[in-house]
Protein backbone atom coordinates (compact mmCIF):
# COMPACT_ATOMS: atom_id res chain seq x y z
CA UNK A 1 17.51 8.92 -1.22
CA UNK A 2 19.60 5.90 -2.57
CA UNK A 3 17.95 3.33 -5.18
CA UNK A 4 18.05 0.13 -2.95
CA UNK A 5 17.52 -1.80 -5.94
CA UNK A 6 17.98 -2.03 -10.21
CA UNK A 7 15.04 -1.98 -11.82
CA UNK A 8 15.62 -6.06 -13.23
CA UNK A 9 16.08 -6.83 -9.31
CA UNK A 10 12.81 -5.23 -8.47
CA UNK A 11 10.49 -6.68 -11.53
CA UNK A 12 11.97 -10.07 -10.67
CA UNK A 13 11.22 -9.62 -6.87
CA UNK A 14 7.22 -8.41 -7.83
CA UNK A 15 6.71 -11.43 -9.83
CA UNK A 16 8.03 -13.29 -6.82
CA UNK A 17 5.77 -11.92 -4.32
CA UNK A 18 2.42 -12.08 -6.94
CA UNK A 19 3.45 -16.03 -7.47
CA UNK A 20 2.85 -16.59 -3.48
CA UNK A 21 -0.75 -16.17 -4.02
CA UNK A 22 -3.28 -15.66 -6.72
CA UNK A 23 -5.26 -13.50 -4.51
CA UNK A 24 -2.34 -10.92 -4.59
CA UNK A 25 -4.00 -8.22 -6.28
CA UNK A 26 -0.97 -5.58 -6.49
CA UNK A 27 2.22 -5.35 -5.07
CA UNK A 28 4.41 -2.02 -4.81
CA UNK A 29 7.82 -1.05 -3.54
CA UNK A 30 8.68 2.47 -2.73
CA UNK A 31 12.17 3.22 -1.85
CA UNK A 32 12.24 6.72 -3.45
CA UNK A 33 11.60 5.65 -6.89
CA UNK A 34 7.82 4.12 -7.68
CA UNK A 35 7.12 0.45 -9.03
CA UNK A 36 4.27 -1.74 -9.02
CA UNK A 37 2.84 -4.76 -10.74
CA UNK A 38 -0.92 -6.22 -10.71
CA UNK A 39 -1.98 -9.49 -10.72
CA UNK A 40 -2.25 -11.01 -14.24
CA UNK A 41 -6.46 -9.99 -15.13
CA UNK A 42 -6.90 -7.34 -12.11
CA UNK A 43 -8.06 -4.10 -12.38
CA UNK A 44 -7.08 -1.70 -9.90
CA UNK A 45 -9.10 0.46 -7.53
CA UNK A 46 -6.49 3.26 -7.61
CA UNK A 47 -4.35 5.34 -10.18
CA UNK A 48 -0.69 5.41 -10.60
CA UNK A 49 -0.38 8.73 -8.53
CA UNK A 50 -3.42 7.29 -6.22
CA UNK A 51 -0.82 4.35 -5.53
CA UNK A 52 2.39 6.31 -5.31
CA UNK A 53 0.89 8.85 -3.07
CA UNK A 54 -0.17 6.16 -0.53
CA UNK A 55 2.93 4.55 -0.52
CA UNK A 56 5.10 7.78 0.44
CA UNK A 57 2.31 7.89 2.89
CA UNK A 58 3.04 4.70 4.06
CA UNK A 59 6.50 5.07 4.31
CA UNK A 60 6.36 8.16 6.58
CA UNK A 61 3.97 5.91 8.83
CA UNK A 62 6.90 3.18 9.38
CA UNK A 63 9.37 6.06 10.21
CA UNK A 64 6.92 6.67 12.73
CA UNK A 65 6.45 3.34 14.03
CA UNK A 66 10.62 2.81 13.42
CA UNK A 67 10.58 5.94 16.25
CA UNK A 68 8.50 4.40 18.43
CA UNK A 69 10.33 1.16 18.29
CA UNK A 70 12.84 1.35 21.58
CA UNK A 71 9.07 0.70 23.71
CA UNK A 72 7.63 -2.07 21.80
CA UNK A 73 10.53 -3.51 19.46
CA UNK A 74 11.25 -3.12 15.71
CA UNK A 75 7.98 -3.19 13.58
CA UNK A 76 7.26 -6.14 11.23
CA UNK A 77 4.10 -5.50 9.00
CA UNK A 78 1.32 -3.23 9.01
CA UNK A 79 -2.33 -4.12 7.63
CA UNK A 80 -5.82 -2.72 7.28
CA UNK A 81 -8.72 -3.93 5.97
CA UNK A 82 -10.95 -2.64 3.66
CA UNK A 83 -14.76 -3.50 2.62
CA UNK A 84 -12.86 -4.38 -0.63
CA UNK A 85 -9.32 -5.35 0.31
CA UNK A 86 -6.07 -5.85 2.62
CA UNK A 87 -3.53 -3.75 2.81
CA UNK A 88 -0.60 -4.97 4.16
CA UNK A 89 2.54 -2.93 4.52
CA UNK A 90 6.06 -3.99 4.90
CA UNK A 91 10.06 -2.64 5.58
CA UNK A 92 12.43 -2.66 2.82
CA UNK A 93 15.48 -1.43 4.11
CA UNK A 94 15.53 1.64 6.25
CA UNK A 95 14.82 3.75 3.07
CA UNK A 96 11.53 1.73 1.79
CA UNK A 97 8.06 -0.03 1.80
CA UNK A 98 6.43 -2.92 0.29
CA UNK A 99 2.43 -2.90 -0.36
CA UNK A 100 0.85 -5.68 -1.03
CA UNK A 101 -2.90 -5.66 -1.37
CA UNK A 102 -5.29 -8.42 -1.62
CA UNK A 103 -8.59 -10.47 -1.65
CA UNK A 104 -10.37 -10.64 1.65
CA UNK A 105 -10.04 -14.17 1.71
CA UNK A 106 -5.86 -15.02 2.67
CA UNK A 107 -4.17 -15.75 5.68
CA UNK A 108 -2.53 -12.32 6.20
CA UNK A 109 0.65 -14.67 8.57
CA UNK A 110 1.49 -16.85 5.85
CA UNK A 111 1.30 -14.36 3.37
CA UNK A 112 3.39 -11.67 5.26
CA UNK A 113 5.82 -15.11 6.29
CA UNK A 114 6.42 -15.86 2.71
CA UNK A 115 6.93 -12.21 1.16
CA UNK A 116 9.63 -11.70 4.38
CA UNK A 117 11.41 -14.58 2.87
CA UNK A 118 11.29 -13.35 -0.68
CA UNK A 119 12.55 -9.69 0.64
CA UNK A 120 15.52 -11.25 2.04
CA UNK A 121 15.88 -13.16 -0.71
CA UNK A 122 16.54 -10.66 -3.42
CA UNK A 123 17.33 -7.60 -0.19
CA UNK A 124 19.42 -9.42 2.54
């Protein structure tokens, strides 16, 4: 699988995506390579493997959901709530994922509207 970004592209896009709102807790990209970044003062629930094993996870959902796509149309995020958090999942490329999780307590629209724009931002 091809790197579908440099490592300075990706740090500067996970900063991005934390800045839209301080109840990010962690976002993630996985595009065959692994890299993630917490919230300034958060503790994670998960591991490092805990968090790269759901992300390959989640990226062999969207192929799923990219097969399915002729019915329904092309999919745009994913999300699933937790007793402790959101997870929202979204495309990076054909190759990728984005996970973002976060407080209970955010407008999962605006949120998902916002990191879109910073993905084709730094991805377009």
């Amino acid at each position: 699988m091809s790197e579908l970004i440099s490592y300075n592209e990706c740090g500067e896009f996970l900063d991005e995506v934390l800045k839209v709102d301080q109840n990010i807790r962690l976002t993630a990209i996985h595009d065959g390579q692994f890299r993630a970044k917490y919230q300034k003062g958060i503790d994670g629930y998960f591991d490092k493997e805990e968090i790269k094993l759901s992300l390959i996870e989640a990226q062999n959902r969207w192929d799923l959901r990219k097969k399915m796509s002729f019915k329904i149309g092309e999919p745009k995020f994913a999300m699933a709530q937790y007793d402790k958090v959101i997870r929202i999942t979204i495309p990076l490329g054909n190759e990728g994922v984005i996970l973002v999780t976060t407080e209970l307590d955010v407008d999962v629209n605006k949120l998902v509207e916002e990191i879109i724009e910073i993905r084709t931002k730094f991805f377009s």
